[in-house]
C-alpha atoms as a PDB file:
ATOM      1  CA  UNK A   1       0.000   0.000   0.000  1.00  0.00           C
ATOM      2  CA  UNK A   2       1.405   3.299  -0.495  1.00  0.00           C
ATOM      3  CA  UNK A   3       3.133   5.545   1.830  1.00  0.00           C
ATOM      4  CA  UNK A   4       3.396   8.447  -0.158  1.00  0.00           C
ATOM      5  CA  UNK A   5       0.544  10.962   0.231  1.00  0.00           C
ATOM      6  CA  UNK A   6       1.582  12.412  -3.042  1.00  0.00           C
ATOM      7  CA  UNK A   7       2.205   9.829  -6.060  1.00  0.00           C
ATOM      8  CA  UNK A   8       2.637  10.697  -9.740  1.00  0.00           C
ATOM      9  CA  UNK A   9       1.270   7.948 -12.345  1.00  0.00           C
ATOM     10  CA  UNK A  10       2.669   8.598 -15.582  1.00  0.00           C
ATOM     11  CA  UNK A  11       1.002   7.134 -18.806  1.00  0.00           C
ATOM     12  CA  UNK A  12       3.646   5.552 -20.871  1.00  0.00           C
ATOM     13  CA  UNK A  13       3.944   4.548 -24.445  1.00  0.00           C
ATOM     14  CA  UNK A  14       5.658   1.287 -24.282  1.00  0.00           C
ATOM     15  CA  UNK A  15       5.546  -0.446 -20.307  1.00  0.00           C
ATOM     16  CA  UNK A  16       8.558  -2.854 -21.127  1.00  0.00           C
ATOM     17  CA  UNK A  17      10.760   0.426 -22.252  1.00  0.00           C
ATOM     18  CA  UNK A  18       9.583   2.223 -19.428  1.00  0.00           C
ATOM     19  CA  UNK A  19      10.355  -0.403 -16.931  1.00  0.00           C
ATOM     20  CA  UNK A  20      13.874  -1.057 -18.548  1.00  0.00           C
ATOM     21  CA  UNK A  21      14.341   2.589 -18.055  1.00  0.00           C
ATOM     22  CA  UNK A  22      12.695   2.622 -14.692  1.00  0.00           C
ATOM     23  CA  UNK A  23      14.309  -0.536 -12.873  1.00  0.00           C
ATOM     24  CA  UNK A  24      16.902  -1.632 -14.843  1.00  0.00           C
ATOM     25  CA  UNK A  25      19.010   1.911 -15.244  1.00  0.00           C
ATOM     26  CA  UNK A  26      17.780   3.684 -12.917  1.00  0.00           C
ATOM     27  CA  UNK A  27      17.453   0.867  -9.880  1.00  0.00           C
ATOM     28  CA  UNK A  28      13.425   1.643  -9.058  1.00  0.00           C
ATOM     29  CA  UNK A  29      12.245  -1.311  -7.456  1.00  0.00           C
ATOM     30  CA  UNK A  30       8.418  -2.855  -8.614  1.00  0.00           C
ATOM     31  CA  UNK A  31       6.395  -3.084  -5.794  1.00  0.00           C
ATOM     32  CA  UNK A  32       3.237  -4.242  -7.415  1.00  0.00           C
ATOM     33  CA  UNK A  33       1.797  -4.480 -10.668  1.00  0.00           C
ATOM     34  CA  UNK A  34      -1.337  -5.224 -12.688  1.00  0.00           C
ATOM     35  CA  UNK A  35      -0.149  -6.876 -16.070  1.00  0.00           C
ATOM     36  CA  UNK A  36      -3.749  -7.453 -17.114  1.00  0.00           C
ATOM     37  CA  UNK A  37      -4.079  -3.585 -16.948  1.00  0.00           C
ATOM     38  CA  UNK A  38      -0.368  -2.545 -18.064  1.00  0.00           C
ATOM     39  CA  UNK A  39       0.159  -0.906 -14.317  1.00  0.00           C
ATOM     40  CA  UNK A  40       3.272  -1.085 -12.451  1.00  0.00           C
ATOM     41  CA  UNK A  41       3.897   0.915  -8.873  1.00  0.00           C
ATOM     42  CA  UNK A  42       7.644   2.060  -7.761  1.00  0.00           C
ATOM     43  CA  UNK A  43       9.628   2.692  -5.593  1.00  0.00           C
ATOM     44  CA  UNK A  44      13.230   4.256  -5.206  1.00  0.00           C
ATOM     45  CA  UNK A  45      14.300   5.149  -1.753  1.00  0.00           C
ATOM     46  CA  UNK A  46      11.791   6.427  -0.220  1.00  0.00           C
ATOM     47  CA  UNK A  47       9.560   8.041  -3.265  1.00  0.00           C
ATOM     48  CA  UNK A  48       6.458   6.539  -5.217  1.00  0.00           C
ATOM     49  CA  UNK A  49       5.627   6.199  -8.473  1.00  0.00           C
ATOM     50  CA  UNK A  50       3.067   4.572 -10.831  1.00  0.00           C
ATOM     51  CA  UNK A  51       3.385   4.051 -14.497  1.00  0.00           C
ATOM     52  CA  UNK A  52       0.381   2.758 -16.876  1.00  0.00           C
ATOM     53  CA  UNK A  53       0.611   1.926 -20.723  1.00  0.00           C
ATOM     54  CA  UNK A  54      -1.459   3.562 -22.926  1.00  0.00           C
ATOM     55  CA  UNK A  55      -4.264   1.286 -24.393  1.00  0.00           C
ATOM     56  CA  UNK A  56      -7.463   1.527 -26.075  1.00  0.00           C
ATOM     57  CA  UNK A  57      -9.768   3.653 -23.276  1.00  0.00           C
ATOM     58  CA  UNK A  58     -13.751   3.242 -22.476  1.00  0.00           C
ATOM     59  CA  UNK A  59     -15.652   6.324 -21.673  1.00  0.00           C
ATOM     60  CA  UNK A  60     -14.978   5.512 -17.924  1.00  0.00           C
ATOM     61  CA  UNK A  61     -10.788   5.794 -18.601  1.00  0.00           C
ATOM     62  CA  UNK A  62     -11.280   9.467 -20.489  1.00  0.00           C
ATOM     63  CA  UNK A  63     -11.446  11.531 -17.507  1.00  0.00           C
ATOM     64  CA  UNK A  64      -7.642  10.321 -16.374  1.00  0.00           C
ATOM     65  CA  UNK A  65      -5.955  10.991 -20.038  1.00  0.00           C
ATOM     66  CA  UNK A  66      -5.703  14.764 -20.851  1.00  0.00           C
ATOM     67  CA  UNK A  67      -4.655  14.598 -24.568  1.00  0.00           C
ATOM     68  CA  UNK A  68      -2.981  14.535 -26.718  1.00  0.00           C
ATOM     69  CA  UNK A  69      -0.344  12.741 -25.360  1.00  0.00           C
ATOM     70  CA  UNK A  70       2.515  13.947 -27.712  1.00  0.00           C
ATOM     71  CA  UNK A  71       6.108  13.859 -27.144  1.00  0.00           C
ATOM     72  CA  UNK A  72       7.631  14.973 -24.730  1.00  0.00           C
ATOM     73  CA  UNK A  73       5.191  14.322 -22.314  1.00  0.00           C
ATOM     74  CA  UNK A  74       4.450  16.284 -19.063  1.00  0.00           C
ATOM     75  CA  UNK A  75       5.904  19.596 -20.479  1.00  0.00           C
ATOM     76  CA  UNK A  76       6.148  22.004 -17.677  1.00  0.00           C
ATOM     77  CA  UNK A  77       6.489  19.470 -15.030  1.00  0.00           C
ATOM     78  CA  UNK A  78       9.712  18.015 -13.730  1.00  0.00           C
ATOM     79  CA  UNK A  79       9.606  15.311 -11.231  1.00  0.00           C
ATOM     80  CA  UNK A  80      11.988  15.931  -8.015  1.00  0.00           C
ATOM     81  CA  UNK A  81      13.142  12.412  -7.100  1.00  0.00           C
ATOM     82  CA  UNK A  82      15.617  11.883  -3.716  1.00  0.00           C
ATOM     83  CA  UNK A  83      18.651   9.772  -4.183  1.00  0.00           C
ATOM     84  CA  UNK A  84      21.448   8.862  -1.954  1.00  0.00           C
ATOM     85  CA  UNK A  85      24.277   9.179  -4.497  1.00  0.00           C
ATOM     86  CA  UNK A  86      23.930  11.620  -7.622  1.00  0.00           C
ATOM     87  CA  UNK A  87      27.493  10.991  -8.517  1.00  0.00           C
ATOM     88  CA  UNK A  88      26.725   6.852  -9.290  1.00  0.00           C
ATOM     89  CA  UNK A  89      23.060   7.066 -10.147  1.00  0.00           C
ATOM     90  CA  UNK A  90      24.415  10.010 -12.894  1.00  0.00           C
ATOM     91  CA  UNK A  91      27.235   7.824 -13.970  1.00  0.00           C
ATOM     92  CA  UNK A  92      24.325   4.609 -14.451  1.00  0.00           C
ATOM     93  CA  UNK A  93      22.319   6.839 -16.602  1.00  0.00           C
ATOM     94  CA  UNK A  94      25.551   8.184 -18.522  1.00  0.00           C
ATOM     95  CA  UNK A  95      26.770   4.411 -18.948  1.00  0.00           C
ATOM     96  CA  UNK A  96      23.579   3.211 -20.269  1.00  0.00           C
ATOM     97  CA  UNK A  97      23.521   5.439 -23.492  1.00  0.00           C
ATOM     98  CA  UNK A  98      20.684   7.773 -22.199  1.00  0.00           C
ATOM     99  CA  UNK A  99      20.978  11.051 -22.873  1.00  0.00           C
ATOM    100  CA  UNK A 100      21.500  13.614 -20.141  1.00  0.00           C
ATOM    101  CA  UNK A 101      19.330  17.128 -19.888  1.00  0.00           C
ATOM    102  CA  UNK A 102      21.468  18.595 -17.341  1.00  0.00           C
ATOM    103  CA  UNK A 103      25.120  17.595 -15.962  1.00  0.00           C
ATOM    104  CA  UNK A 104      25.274  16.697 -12.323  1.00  0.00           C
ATOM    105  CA  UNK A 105      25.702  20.050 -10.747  1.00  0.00           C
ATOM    106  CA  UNK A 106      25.759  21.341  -6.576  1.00  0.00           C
ATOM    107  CA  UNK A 107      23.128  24.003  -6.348  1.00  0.00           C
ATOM    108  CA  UNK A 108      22.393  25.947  -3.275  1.00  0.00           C
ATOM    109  CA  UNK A 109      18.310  26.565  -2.455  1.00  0.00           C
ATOM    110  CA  UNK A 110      17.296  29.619  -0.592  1.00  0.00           C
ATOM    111  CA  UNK A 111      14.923  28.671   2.578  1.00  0.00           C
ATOM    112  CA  UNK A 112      14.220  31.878   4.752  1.00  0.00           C
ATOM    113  CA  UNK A 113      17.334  31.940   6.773  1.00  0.00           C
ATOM    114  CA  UNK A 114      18.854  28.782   5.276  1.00  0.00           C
ATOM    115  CA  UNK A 115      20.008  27.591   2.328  1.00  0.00           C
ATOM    116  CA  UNK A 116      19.780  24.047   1.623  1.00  0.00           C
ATOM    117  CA  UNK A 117      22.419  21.658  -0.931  1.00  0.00           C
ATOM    118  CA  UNK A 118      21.752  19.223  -3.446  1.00  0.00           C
ATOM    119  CA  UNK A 119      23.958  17.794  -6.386  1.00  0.00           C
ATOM    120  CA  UNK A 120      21.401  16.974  -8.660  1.00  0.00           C
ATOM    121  CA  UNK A 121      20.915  16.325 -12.191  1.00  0.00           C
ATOM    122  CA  UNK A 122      18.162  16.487 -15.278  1.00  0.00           C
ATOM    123  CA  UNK A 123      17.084  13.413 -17.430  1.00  0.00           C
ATOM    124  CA  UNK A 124      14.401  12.563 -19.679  1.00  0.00           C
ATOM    125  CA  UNK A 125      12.512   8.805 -19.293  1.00  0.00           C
ATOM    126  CA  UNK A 126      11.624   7.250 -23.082  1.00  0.00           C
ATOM    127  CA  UNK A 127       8.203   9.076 -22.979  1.00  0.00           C
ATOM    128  CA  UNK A 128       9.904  12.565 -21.901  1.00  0.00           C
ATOM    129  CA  UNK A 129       8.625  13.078 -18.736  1.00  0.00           C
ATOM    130  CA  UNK A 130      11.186  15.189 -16.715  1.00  0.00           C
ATOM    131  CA  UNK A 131      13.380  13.754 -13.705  1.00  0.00           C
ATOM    132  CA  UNK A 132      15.349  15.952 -11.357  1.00  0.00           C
ATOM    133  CA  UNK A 133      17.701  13.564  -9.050  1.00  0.00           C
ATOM    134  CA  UNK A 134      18.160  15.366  -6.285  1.00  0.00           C
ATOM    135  CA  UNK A 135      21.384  14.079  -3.105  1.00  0.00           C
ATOM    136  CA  UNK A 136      21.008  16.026  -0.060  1.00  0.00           C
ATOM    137  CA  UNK A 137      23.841  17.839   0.960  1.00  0.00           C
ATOM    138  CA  UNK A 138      22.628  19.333   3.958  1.00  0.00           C
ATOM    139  CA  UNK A 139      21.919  22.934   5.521  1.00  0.00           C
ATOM    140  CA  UNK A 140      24.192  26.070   6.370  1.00  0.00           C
ATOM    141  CA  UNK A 141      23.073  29.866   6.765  1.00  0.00           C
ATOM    142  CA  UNK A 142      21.956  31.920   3.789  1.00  0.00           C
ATOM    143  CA  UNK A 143      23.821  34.364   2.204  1.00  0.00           C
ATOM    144  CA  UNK A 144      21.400  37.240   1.544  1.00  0.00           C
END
């Protein structure tokens, strides 16, 4: 059962690219899945996701697809996804051919009084949906 109270489900084009991309490169792990129904839910320390293949919809499935679904998909959204080591994950992604949006890179977030680290980096899944991998690099006092 989920633990998230917030968890994306994508709609994919292909499932078995997807879930190459998805558990194979990346290291998500399949918690559960519904072949009969092309649904697969994920997890990767600590975050959720779903992803469903697109198939031939009833009336009842409309409301869930806003179309069209052209590529890349989810324009204007990019996913923020923890992980405990950019520099490997990054390095996975780079080995297996895919191509990178942004380079790994340490960025500095304003918070109030704080200003909190990440090394994080920018890739694409097959369908174009935006991923931000995000390590934690802790806190220290902003410099307004």
């Amino acid at each position: 059962m989920p633990e998230n109270g917030l968890v994306p489900e994508l709609s994919v084009s292909n499932l078995k690219n997807s879930l190459r991309f998805y558990k194979d490169i990346l290291g998500f792990t399949v918690d559960f899945d519904r072949p009969e129904n092309g649904f697969v839910y994920m997890s990767f320390y600590g975050s959720e996701l779903m992803i469903e293949e697109d198939r031939e919809r009833n009336e009842r499935d409309t409301a869930w697809i806003v179309e069209p679904l052209d590529y890349p998909r989810g324009r204007g959204l990019n996913i923020s996804i923890e992980c405990e080591d950019a520099n490997v994950l990054f390095q996975r992604v780079v080995d297996a051919g895919v191509p990178v949006r942004k380079k790994l890179e340490e960025h500095w977030y304003r918070d109030l009084d704080k200003s909190h680290g990440e090394l994080n980096f920018l890739v694409q899944d097959p369908d174009g949906y935006l991923l931000r991998f995000a390590q934690y690099l802790g806190a220290k006092p902003s410099e307004q």
